[in-house]
PDB file of N, CA and C in Angstrom:
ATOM      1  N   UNK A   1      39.968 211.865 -47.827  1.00  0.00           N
ATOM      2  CA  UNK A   1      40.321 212.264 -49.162  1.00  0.00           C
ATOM      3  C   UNK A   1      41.757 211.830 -49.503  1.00  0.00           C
ATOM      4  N   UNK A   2      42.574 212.025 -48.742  1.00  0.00           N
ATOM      5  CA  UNK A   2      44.167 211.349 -48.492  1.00  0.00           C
ATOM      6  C   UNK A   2      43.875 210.168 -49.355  1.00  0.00           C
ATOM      7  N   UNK A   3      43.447 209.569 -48.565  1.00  0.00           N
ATOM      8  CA  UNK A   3      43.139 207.470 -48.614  1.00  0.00           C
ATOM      9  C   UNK A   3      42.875 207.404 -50.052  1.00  0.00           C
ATOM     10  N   UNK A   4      41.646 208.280 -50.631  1.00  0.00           N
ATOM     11  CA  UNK A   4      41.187 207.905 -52.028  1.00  0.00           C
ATOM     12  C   UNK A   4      42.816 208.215 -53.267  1.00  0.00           C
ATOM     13  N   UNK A   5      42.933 209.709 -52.424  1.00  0.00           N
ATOM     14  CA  UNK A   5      44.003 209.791 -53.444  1.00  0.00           C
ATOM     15  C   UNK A   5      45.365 208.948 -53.084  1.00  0.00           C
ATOM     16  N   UNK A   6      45.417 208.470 -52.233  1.00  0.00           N
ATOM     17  CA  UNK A   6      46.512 207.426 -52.269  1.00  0.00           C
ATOM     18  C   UNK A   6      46.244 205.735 -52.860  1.00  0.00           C
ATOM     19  N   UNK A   7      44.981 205.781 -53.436  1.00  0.00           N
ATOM     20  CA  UNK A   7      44.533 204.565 -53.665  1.00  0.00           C
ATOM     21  C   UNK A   7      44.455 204.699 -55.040  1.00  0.00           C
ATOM     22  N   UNK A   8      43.904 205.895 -55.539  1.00  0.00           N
ATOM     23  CA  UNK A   8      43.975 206.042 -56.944  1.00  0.00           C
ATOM     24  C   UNK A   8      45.631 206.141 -57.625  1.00  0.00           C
ATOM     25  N   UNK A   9      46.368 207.033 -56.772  1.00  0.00           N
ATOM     26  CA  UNK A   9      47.677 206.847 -57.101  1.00  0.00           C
ATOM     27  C   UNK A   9      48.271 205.431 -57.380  1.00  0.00           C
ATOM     28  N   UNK A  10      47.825 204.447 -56.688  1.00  0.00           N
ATOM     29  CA  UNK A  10      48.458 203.047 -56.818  1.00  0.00           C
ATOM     30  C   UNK A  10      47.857 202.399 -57.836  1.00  0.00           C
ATOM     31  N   UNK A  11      46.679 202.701 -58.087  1.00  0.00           N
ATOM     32  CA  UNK A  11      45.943 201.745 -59.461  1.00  0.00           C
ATOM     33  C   UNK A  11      46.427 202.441 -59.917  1.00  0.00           C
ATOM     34  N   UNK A  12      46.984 203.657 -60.366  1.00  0.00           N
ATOM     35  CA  UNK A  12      48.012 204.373 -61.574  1.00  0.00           C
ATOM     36  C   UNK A  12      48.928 203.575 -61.977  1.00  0.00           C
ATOM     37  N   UNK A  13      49.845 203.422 -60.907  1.00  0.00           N
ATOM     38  CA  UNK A  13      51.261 202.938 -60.605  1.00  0.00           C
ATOM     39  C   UNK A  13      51.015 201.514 -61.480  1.00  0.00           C
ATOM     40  N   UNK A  14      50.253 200.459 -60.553  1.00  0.00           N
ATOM     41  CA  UNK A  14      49.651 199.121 -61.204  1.00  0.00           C
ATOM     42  C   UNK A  14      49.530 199.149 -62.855  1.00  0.00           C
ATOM     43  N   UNK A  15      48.627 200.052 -63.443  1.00  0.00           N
ATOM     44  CA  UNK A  15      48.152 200.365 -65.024  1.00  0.00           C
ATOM     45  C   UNK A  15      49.291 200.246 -65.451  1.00  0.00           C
ATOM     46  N   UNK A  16      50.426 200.966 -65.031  1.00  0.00           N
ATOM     47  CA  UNK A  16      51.404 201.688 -65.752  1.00  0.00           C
ATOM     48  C   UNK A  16      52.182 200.721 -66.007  1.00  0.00           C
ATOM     49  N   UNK A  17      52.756 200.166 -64.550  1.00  0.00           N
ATOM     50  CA  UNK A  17      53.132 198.717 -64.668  1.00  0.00           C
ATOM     51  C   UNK A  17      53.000 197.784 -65.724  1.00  0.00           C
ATOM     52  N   UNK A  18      51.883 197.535 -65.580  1.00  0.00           N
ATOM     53  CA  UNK A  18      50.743 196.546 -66.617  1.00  0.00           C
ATOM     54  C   UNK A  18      51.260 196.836 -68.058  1.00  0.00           C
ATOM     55  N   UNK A  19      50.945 198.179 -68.448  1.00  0.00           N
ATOM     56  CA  UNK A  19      50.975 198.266 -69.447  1.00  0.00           C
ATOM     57  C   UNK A  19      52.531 198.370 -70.073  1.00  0.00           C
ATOM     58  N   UNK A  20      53.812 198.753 -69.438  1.00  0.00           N
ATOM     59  CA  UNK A  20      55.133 198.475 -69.114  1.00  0.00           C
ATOM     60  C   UNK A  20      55.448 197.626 -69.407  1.00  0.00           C
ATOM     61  N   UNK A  21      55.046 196.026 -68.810  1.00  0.00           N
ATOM     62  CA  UNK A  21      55.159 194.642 -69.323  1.00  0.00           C
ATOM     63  C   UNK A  21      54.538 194.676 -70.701  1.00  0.00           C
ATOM     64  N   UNK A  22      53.823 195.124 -70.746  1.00  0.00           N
ATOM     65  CA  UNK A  22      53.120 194.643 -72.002  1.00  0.00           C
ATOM     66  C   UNK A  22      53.361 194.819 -72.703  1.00  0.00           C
ATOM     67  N   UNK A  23      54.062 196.388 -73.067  1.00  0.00           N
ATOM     68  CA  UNK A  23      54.878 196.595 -74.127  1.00  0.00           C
ATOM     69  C   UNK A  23      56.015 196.077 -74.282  1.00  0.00           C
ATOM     70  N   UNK A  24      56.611 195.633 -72.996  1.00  0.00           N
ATOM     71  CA  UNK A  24      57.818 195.143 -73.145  1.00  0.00           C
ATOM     72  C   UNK A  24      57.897 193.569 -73.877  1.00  0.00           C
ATOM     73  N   UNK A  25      56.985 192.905 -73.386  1.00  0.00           N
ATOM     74  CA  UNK A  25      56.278 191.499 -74.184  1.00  0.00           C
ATOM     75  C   UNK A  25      56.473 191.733 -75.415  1.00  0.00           C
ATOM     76  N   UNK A  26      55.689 192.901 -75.822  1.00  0.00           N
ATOM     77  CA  UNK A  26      55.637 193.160 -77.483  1.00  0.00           C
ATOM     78  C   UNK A  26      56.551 193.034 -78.012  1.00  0.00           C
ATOM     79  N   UNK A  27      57.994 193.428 -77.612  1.00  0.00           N
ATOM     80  CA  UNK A  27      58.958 194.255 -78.094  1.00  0.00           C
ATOM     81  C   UNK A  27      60.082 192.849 -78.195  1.00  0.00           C
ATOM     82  N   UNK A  28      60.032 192.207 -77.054  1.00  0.00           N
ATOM     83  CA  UNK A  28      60.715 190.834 -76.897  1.00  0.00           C
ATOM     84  C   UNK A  28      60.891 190.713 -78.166  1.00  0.00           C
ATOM     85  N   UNK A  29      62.454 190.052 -78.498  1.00  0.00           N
ATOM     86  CA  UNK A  29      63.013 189.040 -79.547  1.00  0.00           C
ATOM     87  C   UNK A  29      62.326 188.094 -79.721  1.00  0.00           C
ATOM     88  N   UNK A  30      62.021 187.521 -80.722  1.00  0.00           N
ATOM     89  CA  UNK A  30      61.257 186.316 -81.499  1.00  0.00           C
ATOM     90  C   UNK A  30      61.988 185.205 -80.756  1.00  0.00           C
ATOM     91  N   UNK A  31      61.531 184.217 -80.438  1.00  0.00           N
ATOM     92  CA  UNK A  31      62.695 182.776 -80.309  1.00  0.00           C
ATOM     93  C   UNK A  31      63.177 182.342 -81.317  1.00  0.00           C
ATOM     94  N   UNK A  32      64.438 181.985 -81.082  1.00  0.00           N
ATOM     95  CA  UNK A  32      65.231 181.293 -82.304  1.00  0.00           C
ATOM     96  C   UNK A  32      64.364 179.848 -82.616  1.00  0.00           C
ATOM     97  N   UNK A  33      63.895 179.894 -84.283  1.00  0.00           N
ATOM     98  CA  UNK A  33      62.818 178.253 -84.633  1.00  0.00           C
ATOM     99  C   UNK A  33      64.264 177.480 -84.496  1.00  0.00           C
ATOM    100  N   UNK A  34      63.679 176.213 -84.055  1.00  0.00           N
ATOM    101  CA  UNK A  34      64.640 175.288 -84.490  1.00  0.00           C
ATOM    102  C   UNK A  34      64.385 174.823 -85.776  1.00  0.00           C
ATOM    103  N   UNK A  35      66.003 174.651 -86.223  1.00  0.00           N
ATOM    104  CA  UNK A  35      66.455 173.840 -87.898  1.00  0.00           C
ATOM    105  C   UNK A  35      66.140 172.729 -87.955  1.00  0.00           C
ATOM    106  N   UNK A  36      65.316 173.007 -89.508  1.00  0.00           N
ATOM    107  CA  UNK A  36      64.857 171.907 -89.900  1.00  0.00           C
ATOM    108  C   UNK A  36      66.013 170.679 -89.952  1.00  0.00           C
ATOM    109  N   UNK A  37      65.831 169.187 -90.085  1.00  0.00           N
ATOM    110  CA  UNK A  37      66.529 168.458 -90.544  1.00  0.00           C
ATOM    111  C   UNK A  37      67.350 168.811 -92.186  1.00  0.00           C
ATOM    112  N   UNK A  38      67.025 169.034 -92.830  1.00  0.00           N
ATOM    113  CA  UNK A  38      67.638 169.346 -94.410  1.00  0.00           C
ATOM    114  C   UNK A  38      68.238 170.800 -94.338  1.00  0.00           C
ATOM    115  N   UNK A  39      68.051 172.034 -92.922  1.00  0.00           N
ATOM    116  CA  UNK A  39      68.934 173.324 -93.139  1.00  0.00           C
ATOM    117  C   UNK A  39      70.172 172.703 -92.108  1.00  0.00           C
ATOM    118  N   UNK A  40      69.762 171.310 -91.491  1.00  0.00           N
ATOM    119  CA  UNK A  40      71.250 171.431 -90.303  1.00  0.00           C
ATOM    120  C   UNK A  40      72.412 171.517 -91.267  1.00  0.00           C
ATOM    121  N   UNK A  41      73.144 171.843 -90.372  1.00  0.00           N
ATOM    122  CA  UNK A  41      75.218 171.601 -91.140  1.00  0.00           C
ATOM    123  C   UNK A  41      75.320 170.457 -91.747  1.00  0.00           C
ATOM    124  N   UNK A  42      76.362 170.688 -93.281  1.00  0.00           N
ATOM    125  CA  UNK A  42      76.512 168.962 -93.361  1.00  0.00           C
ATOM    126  C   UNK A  42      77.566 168.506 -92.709  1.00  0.00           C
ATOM    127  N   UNK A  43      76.984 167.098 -92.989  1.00  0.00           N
ATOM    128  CA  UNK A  43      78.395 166.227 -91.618  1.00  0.00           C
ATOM    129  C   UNK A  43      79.358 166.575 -91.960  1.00  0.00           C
ATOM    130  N   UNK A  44      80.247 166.296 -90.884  1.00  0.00           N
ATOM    131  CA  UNK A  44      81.969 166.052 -91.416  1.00  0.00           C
ATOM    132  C   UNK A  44      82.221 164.775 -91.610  1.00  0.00           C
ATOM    133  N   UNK A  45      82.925 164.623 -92.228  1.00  0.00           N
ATOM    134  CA  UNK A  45      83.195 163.311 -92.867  1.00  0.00           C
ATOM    135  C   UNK A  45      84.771 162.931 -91.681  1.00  0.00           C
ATOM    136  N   UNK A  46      84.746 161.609 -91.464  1.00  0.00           N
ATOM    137  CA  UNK A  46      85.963 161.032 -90.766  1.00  0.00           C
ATOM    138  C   UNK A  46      86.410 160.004 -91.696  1.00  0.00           C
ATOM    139  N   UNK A  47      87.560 160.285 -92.242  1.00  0.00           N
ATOM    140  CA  UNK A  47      88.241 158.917 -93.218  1.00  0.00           C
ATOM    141  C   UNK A  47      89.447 158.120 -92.427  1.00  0.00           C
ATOM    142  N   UNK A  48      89.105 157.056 -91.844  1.00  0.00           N
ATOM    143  CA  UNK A  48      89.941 156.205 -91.506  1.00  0.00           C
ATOM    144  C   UNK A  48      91.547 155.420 -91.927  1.00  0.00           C
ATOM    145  N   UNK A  49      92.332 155.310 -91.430  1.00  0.00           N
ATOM    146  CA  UNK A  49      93.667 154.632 -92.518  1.00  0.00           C
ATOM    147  C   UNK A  49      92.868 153.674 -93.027  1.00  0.00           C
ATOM    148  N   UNK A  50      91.795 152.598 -92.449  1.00  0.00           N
ATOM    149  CA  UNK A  50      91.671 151.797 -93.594  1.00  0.00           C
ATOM    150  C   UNK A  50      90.634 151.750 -94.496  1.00  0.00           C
ATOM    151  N   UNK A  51      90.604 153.415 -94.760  1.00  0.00           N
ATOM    152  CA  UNK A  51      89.638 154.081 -95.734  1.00  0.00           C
ATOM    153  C   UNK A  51      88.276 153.906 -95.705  1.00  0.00           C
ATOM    154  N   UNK A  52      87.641 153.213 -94.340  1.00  0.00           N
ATOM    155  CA  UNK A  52      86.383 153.310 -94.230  1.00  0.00           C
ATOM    156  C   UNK A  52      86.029 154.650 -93.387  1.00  0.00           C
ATOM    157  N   UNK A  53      84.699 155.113 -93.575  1.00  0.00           N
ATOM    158  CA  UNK A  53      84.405 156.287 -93.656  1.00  0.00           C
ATOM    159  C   UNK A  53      83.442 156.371 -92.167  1.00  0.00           C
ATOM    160  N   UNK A  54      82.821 157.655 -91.615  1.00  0.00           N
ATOM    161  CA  UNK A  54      82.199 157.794 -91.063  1.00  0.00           C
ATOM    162  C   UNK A  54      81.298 159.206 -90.392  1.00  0.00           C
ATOM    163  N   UNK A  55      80.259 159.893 -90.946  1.00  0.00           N
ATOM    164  CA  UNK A  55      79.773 160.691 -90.567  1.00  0.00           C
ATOM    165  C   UNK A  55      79.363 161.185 -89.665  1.00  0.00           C
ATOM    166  N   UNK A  56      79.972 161.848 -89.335  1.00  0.00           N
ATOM    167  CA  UNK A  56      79.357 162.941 -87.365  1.00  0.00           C
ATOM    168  C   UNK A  56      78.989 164.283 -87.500  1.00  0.00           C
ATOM    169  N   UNK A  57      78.327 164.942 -86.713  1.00  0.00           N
ATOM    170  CA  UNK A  57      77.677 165.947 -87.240  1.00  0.00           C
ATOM    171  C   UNK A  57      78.129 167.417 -85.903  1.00  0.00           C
ATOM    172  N   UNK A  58      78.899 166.466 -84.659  1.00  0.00           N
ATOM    173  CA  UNK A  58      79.162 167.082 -83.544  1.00  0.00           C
ATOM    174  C   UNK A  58      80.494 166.137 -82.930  1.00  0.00           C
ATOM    175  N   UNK A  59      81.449 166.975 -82.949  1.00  0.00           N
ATOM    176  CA  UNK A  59      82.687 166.474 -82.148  1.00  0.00           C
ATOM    177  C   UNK A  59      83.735 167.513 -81.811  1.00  0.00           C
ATOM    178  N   UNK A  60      84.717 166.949 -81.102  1.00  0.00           N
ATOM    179  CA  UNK A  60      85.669 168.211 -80.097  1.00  0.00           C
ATOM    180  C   UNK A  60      86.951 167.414 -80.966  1.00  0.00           C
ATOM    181  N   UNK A  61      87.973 168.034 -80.339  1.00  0.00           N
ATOM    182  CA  UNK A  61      89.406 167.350 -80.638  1.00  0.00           C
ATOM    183  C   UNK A  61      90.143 167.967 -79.792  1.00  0.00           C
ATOM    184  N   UNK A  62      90.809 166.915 -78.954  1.00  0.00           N
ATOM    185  CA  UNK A  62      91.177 167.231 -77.653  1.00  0.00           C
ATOM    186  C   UNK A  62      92.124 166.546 -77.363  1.00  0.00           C
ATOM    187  N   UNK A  63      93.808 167.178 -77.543  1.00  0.00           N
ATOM    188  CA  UNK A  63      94.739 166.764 -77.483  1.00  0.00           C
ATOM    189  C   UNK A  63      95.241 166.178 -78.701  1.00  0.00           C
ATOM    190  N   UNK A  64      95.332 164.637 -78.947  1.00  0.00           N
ATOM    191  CA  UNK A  64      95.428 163.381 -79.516  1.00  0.00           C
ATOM    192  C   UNK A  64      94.315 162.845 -80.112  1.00  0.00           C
ATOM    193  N   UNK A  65      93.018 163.322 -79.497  1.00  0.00           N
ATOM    194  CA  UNK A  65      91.782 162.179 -79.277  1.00  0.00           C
ATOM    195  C   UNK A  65      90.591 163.315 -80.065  1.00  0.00           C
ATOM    196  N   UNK A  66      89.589 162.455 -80.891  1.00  0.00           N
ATOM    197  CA  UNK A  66      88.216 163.211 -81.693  1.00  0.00           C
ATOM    198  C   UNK A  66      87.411 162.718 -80.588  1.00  0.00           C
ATOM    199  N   UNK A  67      86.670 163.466 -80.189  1.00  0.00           N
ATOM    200  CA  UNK A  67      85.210 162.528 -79.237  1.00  0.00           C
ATOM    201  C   UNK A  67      83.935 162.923 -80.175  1.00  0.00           C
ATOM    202  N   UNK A  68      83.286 161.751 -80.729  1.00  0.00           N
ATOM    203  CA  UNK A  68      82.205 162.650 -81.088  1.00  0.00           C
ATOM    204  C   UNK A  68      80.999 162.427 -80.323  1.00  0.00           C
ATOM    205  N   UNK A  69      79.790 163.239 -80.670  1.00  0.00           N
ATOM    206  CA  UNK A  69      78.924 163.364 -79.338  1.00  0.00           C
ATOM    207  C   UNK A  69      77.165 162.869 -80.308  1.00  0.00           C
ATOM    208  N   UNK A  70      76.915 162.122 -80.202  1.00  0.00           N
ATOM    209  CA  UNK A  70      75.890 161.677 -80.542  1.00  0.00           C
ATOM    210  C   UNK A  70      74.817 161.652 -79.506  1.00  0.00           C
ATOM    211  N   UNK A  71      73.165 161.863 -79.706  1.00  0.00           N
ATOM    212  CA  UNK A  71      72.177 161.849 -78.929  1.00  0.00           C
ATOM    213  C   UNK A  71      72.062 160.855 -77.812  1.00  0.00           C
ATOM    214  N   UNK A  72      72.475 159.867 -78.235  1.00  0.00           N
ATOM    215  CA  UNK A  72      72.706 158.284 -77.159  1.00  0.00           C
ATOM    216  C   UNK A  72      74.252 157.897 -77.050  1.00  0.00           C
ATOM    217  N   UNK A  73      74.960 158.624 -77.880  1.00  0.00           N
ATOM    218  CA  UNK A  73      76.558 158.107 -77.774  1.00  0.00           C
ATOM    219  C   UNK A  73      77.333 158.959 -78.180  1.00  0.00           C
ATOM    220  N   UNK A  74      78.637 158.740 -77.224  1.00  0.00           N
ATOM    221  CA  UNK A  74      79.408 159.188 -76.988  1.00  0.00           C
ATOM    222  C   UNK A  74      80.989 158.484 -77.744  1.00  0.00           C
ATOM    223  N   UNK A  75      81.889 159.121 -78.562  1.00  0.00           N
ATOM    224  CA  UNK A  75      82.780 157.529 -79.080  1.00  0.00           C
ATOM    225  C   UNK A  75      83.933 158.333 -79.165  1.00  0.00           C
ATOM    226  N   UNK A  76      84.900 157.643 -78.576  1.00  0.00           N
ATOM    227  CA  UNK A  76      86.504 158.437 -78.478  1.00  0.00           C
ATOM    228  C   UNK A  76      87.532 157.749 -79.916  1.00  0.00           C
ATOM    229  N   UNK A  77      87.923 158.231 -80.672  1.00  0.00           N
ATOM    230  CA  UNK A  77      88.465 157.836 -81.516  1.00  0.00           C
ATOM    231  C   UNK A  77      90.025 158.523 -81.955  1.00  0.00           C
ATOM    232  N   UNK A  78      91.273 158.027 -81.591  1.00  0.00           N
ATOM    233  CA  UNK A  78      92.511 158.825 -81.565  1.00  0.00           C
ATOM    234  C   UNK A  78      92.861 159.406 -82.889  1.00  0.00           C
ATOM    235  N   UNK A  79      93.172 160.100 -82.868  1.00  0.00           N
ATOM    236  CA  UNK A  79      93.591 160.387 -84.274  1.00  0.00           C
ATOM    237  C   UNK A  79      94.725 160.155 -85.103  1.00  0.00           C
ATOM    238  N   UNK A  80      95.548 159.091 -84.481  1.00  0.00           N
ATOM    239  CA  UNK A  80      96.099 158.398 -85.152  1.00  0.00           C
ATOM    240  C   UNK A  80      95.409 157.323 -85.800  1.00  0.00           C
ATOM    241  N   UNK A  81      93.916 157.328 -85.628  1.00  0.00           N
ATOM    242  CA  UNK A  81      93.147 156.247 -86.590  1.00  0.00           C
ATOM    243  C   UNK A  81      92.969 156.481 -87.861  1.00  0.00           C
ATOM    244  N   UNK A  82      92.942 158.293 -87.804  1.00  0.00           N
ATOM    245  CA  UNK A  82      92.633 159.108 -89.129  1.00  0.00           C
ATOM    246  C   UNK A  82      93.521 158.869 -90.525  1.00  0.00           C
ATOM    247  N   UNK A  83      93.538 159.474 -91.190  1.00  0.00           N
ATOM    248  CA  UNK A  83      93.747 159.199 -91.889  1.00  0.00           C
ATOM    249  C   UNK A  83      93.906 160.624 -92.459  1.00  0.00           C
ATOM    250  N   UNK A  84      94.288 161.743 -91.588  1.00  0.00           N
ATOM    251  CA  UNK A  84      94.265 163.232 -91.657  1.00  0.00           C
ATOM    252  C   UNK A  84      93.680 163.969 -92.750  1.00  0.00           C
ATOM    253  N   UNK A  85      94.698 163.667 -93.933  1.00  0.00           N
ATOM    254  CA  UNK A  85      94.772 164.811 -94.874  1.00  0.00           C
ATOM    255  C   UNK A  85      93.757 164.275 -95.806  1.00  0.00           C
ATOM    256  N   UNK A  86      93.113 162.640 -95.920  1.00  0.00           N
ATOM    257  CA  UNK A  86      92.170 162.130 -96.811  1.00  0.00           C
ATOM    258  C   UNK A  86      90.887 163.126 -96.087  1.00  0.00           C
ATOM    259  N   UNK A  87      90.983 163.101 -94.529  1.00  0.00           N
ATOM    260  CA  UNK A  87      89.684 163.295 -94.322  1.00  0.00           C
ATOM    261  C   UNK A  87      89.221 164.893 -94.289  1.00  0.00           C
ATOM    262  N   UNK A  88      90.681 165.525 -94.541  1.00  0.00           N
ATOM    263  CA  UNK A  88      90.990 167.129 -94.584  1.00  0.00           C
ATOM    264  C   UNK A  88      89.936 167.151 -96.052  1.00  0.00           C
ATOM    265  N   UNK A  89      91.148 166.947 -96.453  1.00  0.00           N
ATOM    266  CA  UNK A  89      89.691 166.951 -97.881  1.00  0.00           C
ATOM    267  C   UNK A  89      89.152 166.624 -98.367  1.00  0.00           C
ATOM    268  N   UNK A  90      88.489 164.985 -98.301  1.00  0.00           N
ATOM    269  CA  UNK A  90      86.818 164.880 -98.062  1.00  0.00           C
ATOM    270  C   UNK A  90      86.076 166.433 -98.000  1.00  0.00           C
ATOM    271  N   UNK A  91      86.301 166.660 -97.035  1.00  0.00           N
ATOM    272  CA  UNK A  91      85.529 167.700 -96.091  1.00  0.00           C
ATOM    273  C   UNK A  91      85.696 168.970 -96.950  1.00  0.00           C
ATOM    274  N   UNK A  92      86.735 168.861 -97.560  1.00  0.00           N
ATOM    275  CA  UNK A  92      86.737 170.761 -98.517  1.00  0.00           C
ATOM    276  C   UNK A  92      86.080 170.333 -99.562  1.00  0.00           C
ATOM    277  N   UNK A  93      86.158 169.062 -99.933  1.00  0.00           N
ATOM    278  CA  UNK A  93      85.093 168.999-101.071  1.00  0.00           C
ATOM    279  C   UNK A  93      83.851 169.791-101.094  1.00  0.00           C
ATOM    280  N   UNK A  94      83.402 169.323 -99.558  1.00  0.00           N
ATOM    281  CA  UNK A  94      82.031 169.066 -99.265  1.00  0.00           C
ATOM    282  C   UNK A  94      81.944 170.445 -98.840  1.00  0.00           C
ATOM    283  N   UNK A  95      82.949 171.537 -98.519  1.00  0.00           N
ATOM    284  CA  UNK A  95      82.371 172.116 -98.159  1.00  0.00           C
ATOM    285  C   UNK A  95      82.772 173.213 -96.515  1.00  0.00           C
ATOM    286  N   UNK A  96      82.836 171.524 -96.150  1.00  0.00           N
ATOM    287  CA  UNK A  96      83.313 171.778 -94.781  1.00  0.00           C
ATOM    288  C   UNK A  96      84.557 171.845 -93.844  1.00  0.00           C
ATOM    289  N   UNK A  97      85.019 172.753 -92.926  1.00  0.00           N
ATOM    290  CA  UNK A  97      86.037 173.027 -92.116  1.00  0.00           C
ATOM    291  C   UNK A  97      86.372 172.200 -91.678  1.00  0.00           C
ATOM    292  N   UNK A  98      87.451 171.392 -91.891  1.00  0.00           N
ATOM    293  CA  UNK A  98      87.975 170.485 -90.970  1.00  0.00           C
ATOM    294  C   UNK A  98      89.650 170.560 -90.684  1.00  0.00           C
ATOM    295  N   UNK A  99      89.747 171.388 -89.375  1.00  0.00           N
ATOM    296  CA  UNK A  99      91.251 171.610 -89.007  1.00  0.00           C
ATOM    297  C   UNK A  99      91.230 170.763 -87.790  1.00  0.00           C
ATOM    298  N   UNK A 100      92.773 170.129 -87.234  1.00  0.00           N
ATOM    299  CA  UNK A 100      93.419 169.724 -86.441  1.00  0.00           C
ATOM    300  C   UNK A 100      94.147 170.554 -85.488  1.00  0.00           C
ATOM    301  N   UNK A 101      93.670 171.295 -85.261  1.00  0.00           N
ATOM    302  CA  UNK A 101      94.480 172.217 -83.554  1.00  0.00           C
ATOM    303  C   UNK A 101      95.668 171.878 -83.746  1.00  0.00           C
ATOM    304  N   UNK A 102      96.828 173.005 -84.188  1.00  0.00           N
ATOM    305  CA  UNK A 102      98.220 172.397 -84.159  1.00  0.00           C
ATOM    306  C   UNK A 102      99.030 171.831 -84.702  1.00  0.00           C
ATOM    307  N   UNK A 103      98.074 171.401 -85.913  1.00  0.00           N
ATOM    308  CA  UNK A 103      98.999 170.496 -86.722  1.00  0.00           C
ATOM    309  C   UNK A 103      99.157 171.071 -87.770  1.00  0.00           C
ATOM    310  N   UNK A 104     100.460 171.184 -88.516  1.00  0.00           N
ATOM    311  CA  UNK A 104     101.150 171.993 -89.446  1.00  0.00           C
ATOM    312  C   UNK A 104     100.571 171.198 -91.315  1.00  0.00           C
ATOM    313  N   UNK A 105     100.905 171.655 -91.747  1.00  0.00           N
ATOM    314  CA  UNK A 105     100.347 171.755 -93.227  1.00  0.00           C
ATOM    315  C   UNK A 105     101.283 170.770 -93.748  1.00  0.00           C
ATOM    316  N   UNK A 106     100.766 170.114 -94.254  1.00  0.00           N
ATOM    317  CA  UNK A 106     102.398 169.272 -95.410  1.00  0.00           C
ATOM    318  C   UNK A 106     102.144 167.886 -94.720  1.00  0.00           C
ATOM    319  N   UNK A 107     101.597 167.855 -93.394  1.00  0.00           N
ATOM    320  CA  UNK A 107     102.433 166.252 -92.645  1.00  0.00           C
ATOM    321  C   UNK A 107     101.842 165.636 -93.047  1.00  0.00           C
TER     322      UNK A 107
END
């Protein structure tokens, strides 16, 4: 009689389990959908001194140097290529944040 009731006790335990996950499944956060092409960020705009332009959508600024990071490429570009304050506001036109780590207002 022991045995049965120690056997029934464990398919308890198991159910409970079971049903434990299961609710917990339920309850799980949704996954984040991925963004469509037309909700991503708009680019930032890069304006060059010799006023040609160039759109990136992902880059760092690190030190001296912009890296931007493209699916197949990678491109280091100093920022003395920039053309700072054209490409400062390009970008407020549009919308978008574009600060320089450090660098003071006016230059």
């Amino acid at each position: 009689m022991a045995n049965e009731m120690n056997a029934q006790s464990l398919e308890e335990q198991r159910m409970r389990r079971q049903d434990d996950q299961d609710a917990y499944a339920g309850s799980a956060p949704a996954q984040p959908r991925e963004q469509d092409p037309e909700e991503a960020a708009p680019a930032t705009v890069l304006v060059f001194r010799d006023q040609h332009r160039q759109e990136v959508q992902n880059y760092a600024i690190v030190g001296q140097m912009l890296w931007t990071f493209a699916p197949q490429h990678t491109q280091k570009i100093p920022l003395s290529d920039l053309d700072l304050p054209a490409t400062t506001k390009a970008n407020d036109e549009r919308g978008v944040d574009f600060r320089v780590p450090g660098a003071h207002e006016g230059q």
